[in-house]
Protein backbone atom coordinates (compact mmCIF):
# COMPACT_ATOMS: atom_id res chain seq x y z
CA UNK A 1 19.30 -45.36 -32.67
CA UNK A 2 21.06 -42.44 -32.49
CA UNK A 3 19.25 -38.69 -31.63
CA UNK A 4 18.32 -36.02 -33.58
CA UNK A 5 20.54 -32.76 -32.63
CA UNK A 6 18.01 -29.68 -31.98
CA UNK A 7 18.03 -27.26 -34.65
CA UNK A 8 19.56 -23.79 -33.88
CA UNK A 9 16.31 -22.23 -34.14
CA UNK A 10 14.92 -24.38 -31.73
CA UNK A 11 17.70 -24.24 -29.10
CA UNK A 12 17.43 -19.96 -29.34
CA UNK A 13 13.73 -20.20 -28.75
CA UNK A 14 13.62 -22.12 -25.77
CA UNK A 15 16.63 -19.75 -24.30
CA UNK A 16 14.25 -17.11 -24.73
CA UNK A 17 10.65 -19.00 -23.50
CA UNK A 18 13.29 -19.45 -20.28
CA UNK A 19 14.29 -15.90 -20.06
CA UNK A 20 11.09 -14.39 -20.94
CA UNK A 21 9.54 -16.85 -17.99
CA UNK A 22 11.81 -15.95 -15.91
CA UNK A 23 11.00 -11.94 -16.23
CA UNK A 24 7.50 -12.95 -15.93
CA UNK A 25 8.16 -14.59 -12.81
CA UNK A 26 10.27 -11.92 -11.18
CA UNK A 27 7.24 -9.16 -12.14
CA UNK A 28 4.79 -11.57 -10.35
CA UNK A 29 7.05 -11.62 -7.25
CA UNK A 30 6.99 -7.79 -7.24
CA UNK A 31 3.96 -7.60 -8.06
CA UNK A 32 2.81 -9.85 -4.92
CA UNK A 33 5.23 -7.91 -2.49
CA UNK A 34 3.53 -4.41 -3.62
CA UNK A 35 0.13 -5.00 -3.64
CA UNK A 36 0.34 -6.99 -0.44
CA UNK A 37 -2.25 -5.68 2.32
CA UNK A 38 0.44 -4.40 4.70
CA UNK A 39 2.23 -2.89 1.60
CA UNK A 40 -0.92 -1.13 0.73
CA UNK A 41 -1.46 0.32 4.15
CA UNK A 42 1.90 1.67 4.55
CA UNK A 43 2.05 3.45 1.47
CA UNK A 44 -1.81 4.85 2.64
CA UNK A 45 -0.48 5.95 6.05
CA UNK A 46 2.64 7.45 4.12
CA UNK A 47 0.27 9.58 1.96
CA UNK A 48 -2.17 10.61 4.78
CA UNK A 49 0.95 11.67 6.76
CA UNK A 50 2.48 13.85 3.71
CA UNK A 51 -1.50 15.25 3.35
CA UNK A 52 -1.45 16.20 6.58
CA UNK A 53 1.71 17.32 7.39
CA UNK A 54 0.99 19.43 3.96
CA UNK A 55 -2.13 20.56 4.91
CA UNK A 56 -1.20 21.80 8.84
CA UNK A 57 1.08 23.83 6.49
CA UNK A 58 -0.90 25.72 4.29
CA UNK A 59 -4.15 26.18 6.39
CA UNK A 60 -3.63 25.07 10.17
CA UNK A 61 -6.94 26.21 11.19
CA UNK A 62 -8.40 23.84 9.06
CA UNK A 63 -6.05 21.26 9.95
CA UNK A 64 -6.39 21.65 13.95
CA UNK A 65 -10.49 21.77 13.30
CA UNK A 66 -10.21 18.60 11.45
CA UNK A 67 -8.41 16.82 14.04
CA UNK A 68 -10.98 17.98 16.67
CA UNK A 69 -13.95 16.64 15.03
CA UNK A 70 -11.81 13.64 14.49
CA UNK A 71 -10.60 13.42 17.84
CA UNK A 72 -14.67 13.68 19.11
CA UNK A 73 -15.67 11.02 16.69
CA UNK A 74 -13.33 8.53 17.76
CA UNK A 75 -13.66 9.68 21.89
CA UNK A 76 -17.85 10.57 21.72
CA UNK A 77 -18.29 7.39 23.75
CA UNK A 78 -15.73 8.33 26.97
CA UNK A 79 -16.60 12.03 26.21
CA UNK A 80 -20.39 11.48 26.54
CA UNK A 81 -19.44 9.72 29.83
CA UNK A 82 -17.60 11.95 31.18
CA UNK A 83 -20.24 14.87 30.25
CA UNK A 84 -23.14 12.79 31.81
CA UNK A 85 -21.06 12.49 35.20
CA UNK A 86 -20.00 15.74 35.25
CA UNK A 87 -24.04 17.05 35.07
CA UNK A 88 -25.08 15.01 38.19
């Protein structure tokens, strides 16, 4: 029995369900890469970095004060150490 021969119509529609998949798939792929945790946290640190560098800029009294509380919330546990030794 011999086959039918795919119409035209047919033959252009599945060239595009191919190349329309294909897109699809290629967005997914980017999609995975940039919203990937390590992506996400460089582009953070890249934006706190600008901030800052922006910010020690405009106002660096602001800037320097922020960094010091910072610095004494992330150090109160060595600094409280050292404080208590240094009354005795």
């Amino acid at each position: 029995m011999k086959e039918a021969k795919p119409s035209p119509r047919l033959l252009l529609a599945e060239a595009k369900r191919t190349e329309a998949r294909e897109r699809l798939l290629g967005r997914a792929d980017e999609l995975k890469a940039r919203l990937s945790p390590g992506a996400l946290a460089d582009e953070m640190m890249n934006g706190l970095a600008d901030r800052a560098t922006e910010l020690a800029g405009k106002r660096p009294m602001t800037f320097l004060a922020a960094a010091g509380a910072l610095g004494l919330v992330v150090l109160r546990r060595p600094v409280a150490r050292w404080l208590s030794r240094r009354r005795r």
